[in-house]
C-alpha atoms as a PDB file:
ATOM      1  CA  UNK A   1      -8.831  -6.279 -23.350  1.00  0.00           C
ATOM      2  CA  UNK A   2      -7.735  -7.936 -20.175  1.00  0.00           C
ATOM      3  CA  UNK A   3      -6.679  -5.680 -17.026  1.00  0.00           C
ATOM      4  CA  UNK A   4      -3.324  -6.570 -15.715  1.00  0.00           C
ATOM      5  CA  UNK A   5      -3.926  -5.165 -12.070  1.00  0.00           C
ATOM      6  CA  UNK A   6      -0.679  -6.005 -10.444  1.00  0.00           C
ATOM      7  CA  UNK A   7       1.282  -3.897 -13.187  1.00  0.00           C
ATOM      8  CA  UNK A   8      -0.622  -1.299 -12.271  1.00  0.00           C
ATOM      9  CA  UNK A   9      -0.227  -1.608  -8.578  1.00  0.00           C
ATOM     10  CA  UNK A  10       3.565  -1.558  -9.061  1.00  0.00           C
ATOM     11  CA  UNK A  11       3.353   1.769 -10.848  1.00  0.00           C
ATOM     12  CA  UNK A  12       0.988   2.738  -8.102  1.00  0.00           C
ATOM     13  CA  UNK A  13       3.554   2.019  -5.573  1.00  0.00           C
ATOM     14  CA  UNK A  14       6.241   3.826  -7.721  1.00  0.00           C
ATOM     15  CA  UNK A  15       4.381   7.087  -8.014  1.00  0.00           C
ATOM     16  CA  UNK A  16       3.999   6.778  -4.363  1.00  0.00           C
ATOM     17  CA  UNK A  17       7.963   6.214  -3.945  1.00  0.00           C
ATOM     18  CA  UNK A  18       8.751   8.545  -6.666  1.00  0.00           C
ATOM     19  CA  UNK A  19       7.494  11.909  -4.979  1.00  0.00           C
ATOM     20  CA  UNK A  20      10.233  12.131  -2.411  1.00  0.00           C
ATOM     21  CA  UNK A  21      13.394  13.606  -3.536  1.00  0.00           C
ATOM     22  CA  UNK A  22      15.169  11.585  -0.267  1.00  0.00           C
ATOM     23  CA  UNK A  23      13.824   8.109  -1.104  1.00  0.00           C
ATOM     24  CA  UNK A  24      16.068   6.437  -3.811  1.00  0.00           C
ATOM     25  CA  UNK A  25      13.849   4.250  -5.724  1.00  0.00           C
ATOM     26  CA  UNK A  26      15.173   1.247  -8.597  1.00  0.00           C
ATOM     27  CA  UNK A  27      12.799  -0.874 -10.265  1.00  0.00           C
ATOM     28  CA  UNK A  28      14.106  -4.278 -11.429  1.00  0.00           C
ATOM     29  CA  UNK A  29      13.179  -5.485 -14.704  1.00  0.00           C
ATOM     30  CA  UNK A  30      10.611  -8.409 -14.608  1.00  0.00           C
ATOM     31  CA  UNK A  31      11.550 -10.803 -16.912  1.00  0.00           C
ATOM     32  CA  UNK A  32       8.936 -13.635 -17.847  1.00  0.00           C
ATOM     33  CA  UNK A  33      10.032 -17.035 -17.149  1.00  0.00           C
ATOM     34  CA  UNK A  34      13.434 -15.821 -16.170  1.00  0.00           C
ATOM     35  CA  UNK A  35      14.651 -14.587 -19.155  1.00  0.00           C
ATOM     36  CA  UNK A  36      18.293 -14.477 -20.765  1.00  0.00           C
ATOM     37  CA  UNK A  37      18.682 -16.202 -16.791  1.00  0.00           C
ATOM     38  CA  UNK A  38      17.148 -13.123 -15.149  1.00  0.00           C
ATOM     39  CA  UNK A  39      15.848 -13.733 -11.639  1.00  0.00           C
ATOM     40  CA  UNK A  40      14.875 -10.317  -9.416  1.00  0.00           C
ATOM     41  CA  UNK A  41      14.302 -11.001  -6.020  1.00  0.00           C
ATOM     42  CA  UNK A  42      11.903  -8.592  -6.115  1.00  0.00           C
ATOM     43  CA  UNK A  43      10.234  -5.402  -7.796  1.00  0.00           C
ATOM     44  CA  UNK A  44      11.871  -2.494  -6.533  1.00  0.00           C
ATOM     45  CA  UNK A  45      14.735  -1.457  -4.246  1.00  0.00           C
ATOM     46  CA  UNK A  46      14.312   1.543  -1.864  1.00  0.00           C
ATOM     47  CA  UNK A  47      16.674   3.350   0.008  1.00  0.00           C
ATOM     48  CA  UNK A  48      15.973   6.087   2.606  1.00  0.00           C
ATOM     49  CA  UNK A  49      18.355   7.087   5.430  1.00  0.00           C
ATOM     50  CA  UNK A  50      19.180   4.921   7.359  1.00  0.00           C
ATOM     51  CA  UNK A  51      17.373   1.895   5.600  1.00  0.00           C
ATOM     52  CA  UNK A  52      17.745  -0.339   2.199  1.00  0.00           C
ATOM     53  CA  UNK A  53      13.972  -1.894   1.393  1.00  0.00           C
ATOM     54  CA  UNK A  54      13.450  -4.632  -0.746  1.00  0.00           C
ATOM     55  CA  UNK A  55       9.580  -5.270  -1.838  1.00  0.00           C
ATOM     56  CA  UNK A  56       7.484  -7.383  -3.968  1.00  0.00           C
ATOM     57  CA  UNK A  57       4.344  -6.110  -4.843  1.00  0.00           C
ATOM     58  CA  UNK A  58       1.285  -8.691  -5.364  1.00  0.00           C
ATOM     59  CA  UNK A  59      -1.931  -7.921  -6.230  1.00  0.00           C
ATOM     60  CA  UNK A  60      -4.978 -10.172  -5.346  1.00  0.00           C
ATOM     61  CA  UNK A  61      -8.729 -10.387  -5.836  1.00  0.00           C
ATOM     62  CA  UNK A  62      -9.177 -13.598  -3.583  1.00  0.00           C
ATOM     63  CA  UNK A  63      -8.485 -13.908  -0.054  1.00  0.00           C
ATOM     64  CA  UNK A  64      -5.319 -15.637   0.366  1.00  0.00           C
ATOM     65  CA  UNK A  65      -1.826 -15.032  -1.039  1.00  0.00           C
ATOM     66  CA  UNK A  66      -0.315 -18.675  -1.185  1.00  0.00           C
ATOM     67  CA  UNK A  67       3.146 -18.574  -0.895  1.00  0.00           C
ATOM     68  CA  UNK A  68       3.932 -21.613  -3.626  1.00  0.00           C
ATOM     69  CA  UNK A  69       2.082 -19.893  -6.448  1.00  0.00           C
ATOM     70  CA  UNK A  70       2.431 -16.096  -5.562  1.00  0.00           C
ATOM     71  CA  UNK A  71       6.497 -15.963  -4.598  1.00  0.00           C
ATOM     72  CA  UNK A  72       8.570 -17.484  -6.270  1.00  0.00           C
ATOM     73  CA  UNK A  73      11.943 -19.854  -5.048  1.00  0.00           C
ATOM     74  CA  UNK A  74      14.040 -17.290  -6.156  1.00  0.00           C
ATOM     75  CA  UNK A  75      12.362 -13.784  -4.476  1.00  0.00           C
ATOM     76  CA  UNK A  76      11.326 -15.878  -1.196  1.00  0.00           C
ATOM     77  CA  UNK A  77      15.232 -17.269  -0.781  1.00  0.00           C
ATOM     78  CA  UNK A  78      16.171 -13.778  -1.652  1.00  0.00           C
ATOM     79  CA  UNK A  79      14.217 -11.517   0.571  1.00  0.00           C
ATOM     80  CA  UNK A  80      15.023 -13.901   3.375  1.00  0.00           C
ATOM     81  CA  UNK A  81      18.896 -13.440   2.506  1.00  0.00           C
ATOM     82  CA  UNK A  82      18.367  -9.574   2.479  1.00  0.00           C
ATOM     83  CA  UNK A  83      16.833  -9.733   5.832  1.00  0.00           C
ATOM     84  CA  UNK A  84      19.567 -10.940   7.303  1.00  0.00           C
ATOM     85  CA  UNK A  85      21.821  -7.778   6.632  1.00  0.00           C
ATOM     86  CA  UNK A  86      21.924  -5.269   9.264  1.00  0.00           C
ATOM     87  CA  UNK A  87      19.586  -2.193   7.928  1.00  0.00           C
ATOM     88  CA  UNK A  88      18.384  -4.481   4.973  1.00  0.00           C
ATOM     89  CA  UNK A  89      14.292  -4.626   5.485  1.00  0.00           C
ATOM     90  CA  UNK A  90      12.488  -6.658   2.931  1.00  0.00           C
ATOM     91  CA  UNK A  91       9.240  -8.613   2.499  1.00  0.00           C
ATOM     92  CA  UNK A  92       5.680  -8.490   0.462  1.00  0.00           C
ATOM     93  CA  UNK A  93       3.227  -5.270  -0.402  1.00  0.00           C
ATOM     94  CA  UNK A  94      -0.065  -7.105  -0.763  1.00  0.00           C
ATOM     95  CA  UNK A  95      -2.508  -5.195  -1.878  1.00  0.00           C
ATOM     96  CA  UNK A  96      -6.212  -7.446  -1.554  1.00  0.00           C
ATOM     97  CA  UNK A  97      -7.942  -5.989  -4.103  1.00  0.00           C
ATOM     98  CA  UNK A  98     -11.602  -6.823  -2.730  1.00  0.00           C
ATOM     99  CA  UNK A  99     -10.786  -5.810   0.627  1.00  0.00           C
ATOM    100  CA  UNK A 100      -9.547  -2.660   0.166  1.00  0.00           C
ATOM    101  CA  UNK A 101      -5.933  -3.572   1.900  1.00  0.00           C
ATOM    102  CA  UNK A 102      -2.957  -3.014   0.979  1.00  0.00           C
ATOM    103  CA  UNK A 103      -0.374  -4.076   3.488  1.00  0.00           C
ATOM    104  CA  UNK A 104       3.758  -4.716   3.803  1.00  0.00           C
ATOM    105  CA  UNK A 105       4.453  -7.947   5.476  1.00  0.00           C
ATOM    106  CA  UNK A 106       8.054  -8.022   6.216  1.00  0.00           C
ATOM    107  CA  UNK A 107       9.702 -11.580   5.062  1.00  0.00           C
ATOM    108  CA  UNK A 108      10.780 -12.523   8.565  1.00  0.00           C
ATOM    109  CA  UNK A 109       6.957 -12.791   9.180  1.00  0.00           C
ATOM    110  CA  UNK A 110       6.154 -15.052   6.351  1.00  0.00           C
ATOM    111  CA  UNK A 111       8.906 -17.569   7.004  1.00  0.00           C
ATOM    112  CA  UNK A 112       7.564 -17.531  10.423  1.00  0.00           C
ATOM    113  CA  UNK A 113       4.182 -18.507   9.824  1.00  0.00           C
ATOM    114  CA  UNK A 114       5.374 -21.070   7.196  1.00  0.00           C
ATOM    115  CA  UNK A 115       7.313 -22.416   9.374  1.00  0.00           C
ATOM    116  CA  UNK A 116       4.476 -22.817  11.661  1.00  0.00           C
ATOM    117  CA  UNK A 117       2.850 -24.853   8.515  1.00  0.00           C
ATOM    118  CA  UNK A 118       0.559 -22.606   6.950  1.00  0.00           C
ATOM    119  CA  UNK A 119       0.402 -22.410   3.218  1.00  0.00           C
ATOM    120  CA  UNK A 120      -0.351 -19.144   2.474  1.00  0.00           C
ATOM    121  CA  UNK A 121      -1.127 -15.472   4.248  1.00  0.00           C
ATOM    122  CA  UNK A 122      -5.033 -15.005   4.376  1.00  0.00           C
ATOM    123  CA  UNK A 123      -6.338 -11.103   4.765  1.00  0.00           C
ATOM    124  CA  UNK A 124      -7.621 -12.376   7.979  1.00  0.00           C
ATOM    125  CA  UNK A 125      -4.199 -12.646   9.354  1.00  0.00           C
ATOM    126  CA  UNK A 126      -4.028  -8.803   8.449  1.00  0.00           C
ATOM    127  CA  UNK A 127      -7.351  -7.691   9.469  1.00  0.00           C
ATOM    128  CA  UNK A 128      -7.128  -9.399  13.119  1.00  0.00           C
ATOM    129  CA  UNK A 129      -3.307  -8.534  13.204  1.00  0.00           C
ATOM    130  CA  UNK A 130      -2.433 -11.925  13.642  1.00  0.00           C
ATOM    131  CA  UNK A 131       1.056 -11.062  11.534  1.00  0.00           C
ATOM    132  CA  UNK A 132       3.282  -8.335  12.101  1.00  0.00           C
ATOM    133  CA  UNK A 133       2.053  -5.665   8.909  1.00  0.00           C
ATOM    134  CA  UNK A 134       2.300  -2.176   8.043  1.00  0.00           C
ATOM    135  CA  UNK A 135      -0.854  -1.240   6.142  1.00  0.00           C
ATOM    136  CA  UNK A 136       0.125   1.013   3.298  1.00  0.00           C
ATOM    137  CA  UNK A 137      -1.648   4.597   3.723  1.00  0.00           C
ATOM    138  CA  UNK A 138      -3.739   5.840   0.962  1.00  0.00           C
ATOM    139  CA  UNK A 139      -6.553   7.558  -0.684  1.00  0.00           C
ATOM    140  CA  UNK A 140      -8.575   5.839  -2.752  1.00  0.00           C
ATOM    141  CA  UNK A 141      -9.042   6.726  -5.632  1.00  0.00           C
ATOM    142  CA  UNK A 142     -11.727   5.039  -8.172  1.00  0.00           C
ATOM    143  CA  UNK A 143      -9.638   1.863  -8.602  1.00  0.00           C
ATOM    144  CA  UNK A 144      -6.757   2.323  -7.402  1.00  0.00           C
ATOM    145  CA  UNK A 145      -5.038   3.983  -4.321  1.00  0.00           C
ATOM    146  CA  UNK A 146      -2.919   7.571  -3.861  1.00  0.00           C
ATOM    147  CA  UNK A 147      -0.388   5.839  -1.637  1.00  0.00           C
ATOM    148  CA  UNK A 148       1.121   7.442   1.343  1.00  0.00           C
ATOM    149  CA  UNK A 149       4.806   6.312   1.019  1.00  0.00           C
ATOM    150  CA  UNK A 150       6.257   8.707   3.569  1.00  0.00           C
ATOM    151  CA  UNK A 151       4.017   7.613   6.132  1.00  0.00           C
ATOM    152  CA  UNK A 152       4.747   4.314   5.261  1.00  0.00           C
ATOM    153  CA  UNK A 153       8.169   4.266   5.572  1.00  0.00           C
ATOM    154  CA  UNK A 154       8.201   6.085   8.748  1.00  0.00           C
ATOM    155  CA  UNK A 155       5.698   3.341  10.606  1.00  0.00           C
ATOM    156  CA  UNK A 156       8.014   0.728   8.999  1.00  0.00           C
ATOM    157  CA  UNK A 157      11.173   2.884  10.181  1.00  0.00           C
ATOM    158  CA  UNK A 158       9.734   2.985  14.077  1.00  0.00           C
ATOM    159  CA  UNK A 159       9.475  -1.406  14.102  1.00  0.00           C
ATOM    160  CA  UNK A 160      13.025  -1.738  12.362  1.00  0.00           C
ATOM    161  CA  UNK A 161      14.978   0.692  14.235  1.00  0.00           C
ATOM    162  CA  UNK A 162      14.343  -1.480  17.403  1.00  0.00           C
ATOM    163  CA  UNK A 163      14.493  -4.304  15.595  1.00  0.00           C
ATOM    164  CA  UNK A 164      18.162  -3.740  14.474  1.00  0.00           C
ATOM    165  CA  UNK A 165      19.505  -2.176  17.239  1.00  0.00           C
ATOM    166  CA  UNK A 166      17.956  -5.008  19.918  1.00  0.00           C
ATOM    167  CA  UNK A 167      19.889  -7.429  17.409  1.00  0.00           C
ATOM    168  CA  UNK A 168      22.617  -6.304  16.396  1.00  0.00           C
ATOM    169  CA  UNK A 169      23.649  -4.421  19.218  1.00  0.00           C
END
């Protein structure tokens, strides 16, 4: 019977969301192949005061995640439309499997550094901090992680508060 890790992840992640009576949490329905013309941006939708989250959760065992093959058109175009609304945060929860990470990488960061022509985010980029991250807090447990969301969205609430407020005015 074959493992489907990422599923598993994403229920991971919504335990982790799910504990907080203030965090509104929505997870979109993943159709395959866009079915009946269904095409989600993302996984799940978060809101908590004063912030709407958008995230994608991937899962890998290799190094890299290459943008072509592990976001689609649709959530890439998406998340960066998101982004672009005042108090709308939205990007990528990578979680490398064999490296023990598991990290948010806001969109804004990903078009940036595929812009600058790479082809995909390495877990080197993460580990030497050479992208702007959040690592995800938890405990692990014998696979999988106990996931800190809280603490998460707090470290993710201290960059975005700036963030907005230096742009928007």
């Amino acid at each position: 019977m074959r493992v489907n890790r990422g599923k598993d992840f994403e229920d991971e992640i919504k335990k982790a969301f799910s504990k907080h009576s203030d965090i509104s949490l929505d997870r979109f329905p993943d159709p395959m192949a866009g079915y009946a013309g269904i095409r989600n941006i993302c996984d799940f939708g978060v809101y908590r005061y004063p912030f709407q989250y958008y995230f994608e959760c991937k899962a890998f065992s290799g190094n890299t995640l290459n943008f072509n093959a592990g976001i689609t058109k649709d959530q890439w175009d998406g998340m960066v439309e998101k982004a672009k609304i005042r108090g709308v945060i939205a990007g990528v929860i990578i979680w490398f499997i064999e490296h023990d990470i598991t990290a948010f990488v806001p969109i804004q960061e990903l078009e940036r550094i595929r812009d600058d022509g790479a082809k995909s985010l390495n877990v080197k980029d993460i580990k030497e901090a050479k992208v702007k991250h959040f690592v995800v807090p938890g405990r692990k447990k014998r696979i999988f992680y106990d996931y800190d969301a809280d603490t998460f969205l707090k470290n993710v609430k201290r960059w975005a508060e700036p963030y907005f407020f230096g742009v928007w005015g």
